[in-house]
PDB file of N, CA and C in Angstrom:
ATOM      1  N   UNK A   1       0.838  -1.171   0.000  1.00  0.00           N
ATOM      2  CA  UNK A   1       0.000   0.000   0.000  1.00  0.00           C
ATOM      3  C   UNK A   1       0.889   1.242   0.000  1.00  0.00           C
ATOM      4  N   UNK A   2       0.625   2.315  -0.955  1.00  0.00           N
ATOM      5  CA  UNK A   2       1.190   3.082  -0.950  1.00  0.00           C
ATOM      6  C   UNK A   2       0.036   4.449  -0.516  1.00  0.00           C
ATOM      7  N   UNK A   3       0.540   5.719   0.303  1.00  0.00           N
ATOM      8  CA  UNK A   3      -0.165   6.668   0.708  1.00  0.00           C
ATOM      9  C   UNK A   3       0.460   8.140   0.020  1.00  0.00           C
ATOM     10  N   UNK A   4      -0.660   8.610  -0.675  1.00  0.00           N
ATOM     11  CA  UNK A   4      -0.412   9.651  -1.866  1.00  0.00           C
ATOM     12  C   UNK A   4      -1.146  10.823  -1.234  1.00  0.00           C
ATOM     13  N   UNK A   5      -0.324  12.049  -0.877  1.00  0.00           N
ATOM     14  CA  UNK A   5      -1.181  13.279  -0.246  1.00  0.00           C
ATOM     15  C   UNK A   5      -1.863  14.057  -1.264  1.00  0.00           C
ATOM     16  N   UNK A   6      -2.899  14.015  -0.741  1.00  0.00           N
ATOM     17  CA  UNK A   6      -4.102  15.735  -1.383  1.00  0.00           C
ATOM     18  C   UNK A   6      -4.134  16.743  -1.485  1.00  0.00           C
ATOM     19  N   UNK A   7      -4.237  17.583  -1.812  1.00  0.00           N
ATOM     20  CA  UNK A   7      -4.916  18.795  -1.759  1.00  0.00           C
ATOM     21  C   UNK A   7      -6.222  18.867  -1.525  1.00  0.00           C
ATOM     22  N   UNK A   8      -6.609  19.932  -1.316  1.00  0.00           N
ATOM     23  CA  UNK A   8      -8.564  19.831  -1.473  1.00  0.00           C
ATOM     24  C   UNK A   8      -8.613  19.465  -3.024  1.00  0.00           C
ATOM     25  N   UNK A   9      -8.106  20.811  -3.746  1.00  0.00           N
ATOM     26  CA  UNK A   9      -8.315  20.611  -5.136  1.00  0.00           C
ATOM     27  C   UNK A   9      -8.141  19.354  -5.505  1.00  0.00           C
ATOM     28  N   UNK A  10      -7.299  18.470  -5.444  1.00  0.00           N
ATOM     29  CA  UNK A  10      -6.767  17.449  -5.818  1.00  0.00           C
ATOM     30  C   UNK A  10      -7.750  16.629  -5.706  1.00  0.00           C
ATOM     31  N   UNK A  11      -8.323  16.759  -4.370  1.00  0.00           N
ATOM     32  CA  UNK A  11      -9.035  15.772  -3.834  1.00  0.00           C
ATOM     33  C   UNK A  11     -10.496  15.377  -4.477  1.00  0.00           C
ATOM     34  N   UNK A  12     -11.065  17.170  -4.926  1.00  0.00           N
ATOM     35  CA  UNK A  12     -12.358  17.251  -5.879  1.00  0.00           C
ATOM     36  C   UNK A  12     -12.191  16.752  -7.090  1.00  0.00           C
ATOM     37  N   UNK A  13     -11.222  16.797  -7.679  1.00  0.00           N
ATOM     38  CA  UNK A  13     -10.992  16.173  -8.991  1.00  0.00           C
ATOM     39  C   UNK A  13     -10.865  14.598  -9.138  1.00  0.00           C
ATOM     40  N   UNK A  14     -10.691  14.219  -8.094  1.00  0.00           N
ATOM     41  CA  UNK A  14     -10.409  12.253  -8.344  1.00  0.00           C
ATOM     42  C   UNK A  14     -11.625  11.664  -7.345  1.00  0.00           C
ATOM     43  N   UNK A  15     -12.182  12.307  -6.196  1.00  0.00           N
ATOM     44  CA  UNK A  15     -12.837  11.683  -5.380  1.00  0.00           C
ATOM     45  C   UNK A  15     -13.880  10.830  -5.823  1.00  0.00           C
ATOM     46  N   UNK A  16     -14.539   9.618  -6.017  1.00  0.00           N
ATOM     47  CA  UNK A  16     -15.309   8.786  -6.575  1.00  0.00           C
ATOM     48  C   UNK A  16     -15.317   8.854  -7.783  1.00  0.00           C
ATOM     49  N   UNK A  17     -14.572   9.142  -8.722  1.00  0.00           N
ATOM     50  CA  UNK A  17     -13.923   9.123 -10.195  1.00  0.00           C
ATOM     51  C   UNK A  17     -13.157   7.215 -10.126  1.00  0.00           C
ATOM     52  N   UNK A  18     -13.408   6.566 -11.470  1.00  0.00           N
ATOM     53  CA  UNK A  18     -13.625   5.481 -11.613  1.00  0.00           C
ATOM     54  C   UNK A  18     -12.564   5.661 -12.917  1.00  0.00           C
ATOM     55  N   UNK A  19     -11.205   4.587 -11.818  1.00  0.00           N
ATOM     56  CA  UNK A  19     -10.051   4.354 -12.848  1.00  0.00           C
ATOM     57  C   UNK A  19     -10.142   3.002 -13.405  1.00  0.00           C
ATOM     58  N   UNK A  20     -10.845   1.976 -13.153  1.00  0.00           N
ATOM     59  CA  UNK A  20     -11.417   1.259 -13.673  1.00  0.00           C
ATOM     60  C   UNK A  20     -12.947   0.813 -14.106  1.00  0.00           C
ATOM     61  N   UNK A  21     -12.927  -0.317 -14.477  1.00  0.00           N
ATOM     62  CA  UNK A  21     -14.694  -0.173 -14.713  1.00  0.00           C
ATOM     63  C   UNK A  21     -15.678  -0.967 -13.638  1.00  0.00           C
ATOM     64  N   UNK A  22     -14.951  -0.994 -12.306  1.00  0.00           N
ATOM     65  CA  UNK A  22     -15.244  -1.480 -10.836  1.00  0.00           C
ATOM     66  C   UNK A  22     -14.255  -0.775 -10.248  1.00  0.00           C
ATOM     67  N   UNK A  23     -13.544   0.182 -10.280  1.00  0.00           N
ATOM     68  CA  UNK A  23     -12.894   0.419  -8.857  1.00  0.00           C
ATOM     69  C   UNK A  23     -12.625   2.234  -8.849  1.00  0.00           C
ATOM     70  N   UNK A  24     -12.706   2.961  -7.752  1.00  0.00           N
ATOM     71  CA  UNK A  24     -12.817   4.539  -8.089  1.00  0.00           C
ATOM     72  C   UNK A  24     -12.167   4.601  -6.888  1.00  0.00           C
ATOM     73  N   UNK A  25     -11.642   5.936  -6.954  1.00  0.00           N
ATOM     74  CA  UNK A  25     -10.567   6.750  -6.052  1.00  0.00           C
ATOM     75  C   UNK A  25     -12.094   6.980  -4.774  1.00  0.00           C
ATOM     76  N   UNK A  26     -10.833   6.383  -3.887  1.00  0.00           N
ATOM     77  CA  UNK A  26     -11.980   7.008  -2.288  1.00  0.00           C
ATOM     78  C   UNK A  26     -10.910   7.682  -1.034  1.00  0.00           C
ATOM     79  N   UNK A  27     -10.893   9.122  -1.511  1.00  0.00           N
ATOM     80  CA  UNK A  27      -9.954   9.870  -0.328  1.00  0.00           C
ATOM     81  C   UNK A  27     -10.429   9.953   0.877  1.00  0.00           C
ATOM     82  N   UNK A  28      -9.698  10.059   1.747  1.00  0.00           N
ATOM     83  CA  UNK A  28      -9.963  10.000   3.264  1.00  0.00           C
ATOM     84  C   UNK A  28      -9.214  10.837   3.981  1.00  0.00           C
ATOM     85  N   UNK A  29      -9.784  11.766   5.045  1.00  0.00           N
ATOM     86  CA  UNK A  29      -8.930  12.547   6.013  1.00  0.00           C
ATOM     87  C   UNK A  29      -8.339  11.935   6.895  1.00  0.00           C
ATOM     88  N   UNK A  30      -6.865  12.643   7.046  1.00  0.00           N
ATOM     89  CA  UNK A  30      -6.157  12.013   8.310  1.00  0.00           C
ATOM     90  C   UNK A  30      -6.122  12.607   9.700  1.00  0.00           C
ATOM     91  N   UNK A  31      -5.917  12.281  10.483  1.00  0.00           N
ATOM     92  CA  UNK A  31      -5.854  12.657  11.641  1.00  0.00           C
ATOM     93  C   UNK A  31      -5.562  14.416  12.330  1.00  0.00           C
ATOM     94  N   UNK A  32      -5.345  14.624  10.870  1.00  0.00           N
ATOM     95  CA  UNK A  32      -4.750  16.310  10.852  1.00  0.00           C
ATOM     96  C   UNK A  32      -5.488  16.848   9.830  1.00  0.00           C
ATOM     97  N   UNK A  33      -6.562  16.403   9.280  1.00  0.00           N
ATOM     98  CA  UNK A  33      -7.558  16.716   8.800  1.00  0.00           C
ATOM     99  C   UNK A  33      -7.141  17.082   7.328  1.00  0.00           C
ATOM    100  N   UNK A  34      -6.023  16.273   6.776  1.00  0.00           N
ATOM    101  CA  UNK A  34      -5.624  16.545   5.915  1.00  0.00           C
ATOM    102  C   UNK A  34      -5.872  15.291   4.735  1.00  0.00           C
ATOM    103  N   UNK A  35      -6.182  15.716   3.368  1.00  0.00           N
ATOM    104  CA  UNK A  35      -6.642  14.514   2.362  1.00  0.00           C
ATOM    105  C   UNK A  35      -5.861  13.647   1.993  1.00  0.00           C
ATOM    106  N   UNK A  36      -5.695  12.706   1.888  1.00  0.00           N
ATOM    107  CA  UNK A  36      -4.827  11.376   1.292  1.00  0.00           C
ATOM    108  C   UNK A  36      -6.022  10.071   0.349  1.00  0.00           C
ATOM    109  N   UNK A  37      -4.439   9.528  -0.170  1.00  0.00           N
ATOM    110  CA  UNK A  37      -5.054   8.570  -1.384  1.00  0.00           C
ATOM    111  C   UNK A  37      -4.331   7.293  -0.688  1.00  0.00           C
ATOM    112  N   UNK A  38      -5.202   6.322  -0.581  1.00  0.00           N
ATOM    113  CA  UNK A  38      -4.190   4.659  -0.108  1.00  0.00           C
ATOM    114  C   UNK A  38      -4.757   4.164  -1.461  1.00  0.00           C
ATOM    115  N   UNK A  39      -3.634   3.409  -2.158  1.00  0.00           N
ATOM    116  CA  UNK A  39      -3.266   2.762  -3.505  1.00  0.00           C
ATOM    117  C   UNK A  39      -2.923   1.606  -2.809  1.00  0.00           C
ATOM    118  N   UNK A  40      -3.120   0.288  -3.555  1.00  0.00           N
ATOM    119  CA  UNK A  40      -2.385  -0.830  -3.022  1.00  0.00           C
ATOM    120  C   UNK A  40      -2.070  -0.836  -4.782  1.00  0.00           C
ATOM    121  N   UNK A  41      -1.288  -1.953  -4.815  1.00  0.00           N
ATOM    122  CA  UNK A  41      -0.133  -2.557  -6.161  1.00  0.00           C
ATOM    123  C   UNK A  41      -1.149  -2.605  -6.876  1.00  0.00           C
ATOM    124  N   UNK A  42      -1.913  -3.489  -6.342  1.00  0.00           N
ATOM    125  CA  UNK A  42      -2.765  -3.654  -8.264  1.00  0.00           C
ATOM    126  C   UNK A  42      -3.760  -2.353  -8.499  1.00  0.00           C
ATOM    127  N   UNK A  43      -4.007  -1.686  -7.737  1.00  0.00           N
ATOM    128  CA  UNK A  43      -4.261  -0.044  -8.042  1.00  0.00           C
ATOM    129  C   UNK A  43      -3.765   0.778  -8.821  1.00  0.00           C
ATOM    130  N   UNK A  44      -1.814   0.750  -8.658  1.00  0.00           N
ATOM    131  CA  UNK A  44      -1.063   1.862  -9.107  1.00  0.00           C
ATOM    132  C   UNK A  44      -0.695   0.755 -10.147  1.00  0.00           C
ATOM    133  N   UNK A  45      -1.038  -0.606 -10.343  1.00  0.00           N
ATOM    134  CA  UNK A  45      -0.263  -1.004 -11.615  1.00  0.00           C
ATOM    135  C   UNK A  45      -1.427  -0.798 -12.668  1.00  0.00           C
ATOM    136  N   UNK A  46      -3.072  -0.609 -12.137  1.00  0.00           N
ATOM    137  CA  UNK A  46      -3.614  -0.206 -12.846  1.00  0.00           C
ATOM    138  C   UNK A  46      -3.724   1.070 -13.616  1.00  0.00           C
ATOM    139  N   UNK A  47      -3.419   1.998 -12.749  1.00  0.00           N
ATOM    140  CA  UNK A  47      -3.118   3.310 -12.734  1.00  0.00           C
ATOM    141  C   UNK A  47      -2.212   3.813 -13.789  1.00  0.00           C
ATOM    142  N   UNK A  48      -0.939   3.104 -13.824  1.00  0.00           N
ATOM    143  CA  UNK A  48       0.223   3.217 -14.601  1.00  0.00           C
ATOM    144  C   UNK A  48      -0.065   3.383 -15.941  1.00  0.00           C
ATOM    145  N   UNK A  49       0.365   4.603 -16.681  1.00  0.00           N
ATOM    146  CA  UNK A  49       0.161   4.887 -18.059  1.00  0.00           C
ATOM    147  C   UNK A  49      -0.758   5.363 -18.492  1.00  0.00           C
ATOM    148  N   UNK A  50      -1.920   5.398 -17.662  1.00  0.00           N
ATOM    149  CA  UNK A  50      -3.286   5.927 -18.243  1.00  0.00           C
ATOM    150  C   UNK A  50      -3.359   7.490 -17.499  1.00  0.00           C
ATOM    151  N   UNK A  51      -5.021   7.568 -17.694  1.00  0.00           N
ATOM    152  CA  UNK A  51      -4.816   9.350 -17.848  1.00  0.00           C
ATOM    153  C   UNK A  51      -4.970   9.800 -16.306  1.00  0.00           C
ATOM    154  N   UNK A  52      -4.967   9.036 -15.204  1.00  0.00           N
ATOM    155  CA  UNK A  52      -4.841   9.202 -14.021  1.00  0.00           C
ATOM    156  C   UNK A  52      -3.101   8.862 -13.029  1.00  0.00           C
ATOM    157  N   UNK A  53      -2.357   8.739 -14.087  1.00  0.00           N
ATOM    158  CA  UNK A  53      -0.745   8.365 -13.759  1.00  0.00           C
ATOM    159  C   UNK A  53       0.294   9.159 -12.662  1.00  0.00           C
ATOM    160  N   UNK A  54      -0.542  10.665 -12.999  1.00  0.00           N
ATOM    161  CA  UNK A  54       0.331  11.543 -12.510  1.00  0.00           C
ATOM    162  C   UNK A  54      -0.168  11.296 -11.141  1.00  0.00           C
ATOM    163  N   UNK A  55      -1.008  10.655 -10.775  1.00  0.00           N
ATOM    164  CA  UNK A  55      -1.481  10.673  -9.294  1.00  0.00           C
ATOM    165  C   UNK A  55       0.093   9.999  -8.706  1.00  0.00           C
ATOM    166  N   UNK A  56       0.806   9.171  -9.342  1.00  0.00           N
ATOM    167  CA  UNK A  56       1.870   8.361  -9.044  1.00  0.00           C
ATOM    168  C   UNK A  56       3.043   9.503  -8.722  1.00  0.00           C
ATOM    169  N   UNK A  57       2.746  10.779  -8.869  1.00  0.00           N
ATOM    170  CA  UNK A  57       3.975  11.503  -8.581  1.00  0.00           C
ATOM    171  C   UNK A  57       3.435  12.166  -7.672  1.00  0.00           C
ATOM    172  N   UNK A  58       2.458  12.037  -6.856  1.00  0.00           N
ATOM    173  CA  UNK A  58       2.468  13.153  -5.717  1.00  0.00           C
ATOM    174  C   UNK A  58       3.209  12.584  -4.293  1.00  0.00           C
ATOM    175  N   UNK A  59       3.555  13.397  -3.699  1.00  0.00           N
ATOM    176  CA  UNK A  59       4.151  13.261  -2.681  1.00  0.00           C
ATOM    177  C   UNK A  59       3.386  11.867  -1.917  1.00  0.00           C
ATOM    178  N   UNK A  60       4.230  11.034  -1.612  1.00  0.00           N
ATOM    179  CA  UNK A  60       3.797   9.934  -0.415  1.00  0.00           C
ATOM    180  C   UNK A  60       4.134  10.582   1.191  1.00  0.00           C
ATOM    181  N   UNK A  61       2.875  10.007   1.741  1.00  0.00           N
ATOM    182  CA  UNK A  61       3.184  10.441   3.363  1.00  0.00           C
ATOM    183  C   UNK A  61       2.586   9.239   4.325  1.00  0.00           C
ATOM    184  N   UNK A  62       2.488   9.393   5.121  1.00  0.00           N
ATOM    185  CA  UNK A  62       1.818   8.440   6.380  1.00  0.00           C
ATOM    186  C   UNK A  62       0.254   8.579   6.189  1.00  0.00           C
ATOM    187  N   UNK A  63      -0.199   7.741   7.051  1.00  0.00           N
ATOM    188  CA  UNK A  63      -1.922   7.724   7.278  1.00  0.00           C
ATOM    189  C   UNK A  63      -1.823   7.601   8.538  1.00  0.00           C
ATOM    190  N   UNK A  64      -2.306   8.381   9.383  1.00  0.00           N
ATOM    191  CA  UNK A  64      -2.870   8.031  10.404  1.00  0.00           C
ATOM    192  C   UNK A  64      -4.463   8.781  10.900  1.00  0.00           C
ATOM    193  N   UNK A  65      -5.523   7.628  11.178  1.00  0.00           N
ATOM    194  CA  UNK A  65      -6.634   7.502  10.959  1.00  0.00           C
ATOM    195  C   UNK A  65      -6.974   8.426  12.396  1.00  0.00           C
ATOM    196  N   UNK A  66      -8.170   9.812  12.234  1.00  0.00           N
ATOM    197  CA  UNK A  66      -9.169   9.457  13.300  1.00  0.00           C
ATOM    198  C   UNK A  66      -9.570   8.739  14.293  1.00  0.00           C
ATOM    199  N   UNK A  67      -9.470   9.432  15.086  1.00  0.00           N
ATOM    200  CA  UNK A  67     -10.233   8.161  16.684  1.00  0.00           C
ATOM    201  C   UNK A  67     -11.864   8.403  16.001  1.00  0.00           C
ATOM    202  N   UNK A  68     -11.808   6.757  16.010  1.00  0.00           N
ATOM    203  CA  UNK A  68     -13.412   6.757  16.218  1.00  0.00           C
ATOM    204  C   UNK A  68     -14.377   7.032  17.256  1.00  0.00           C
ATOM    205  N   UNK A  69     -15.760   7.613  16.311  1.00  0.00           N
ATOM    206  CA  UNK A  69     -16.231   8.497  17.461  1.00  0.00           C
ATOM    207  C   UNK A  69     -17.711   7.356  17.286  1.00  0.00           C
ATOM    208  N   UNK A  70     -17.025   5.905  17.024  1.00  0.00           N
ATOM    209  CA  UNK A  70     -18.531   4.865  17.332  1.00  0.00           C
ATOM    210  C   UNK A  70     -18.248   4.334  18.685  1.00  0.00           C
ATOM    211  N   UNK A  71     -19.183   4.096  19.702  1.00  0.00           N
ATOM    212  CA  UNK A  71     -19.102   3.368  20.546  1.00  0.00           C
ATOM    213  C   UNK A  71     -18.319   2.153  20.217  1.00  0.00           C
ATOM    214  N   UNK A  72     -18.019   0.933  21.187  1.00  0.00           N
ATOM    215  CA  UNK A  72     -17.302  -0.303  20.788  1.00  0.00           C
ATOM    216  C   UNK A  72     -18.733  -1.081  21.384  1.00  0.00           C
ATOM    217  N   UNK A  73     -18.837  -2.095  20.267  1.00  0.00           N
ATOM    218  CA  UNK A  73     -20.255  -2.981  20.641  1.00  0.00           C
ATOM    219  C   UNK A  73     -19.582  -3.732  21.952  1.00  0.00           C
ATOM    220  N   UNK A  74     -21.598  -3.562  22.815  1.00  0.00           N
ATOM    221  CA  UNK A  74     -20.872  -4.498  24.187  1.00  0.00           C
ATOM    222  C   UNK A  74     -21.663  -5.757  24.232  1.00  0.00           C
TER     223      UNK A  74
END
């Protein structure tokens, strides 16, 4: 898995946009309320060469997720 940072802009332009014909970009905020992309391999090997590629050059960073704000089932 690779983690690709956002912009907002960035983020409006790919968010539920469909790089295949089953699978679409789903960004998520991190813990700093900031946008990111998680790619796993067969994502970015899908990715590779087509008209969504350059996503492959944005800066990689960490993920770290939100505390969840669901109860834990008892």
């Amino acid at each position: 898995m690779k983690i690709y940072k956002l912009t907002t802009e960035q983020k409006g332009t790919i968010h539920n946009s469909f790089f295949s014909s089953f699978q679409f970009f789903n960004c998520v905020q991190d813990i700093n309320d900031d946008w990111v992309l998680i790619l796993s391999e067969g994502d970015i090997d899908i990715i590779q060469g087509g008209e969504w590629s350059y996503i492959l050059d944005l800066p990689e960073g960490e993920y770290v997720p939100k505390p969840s704000s669901i109860p834990p089932l008892q």
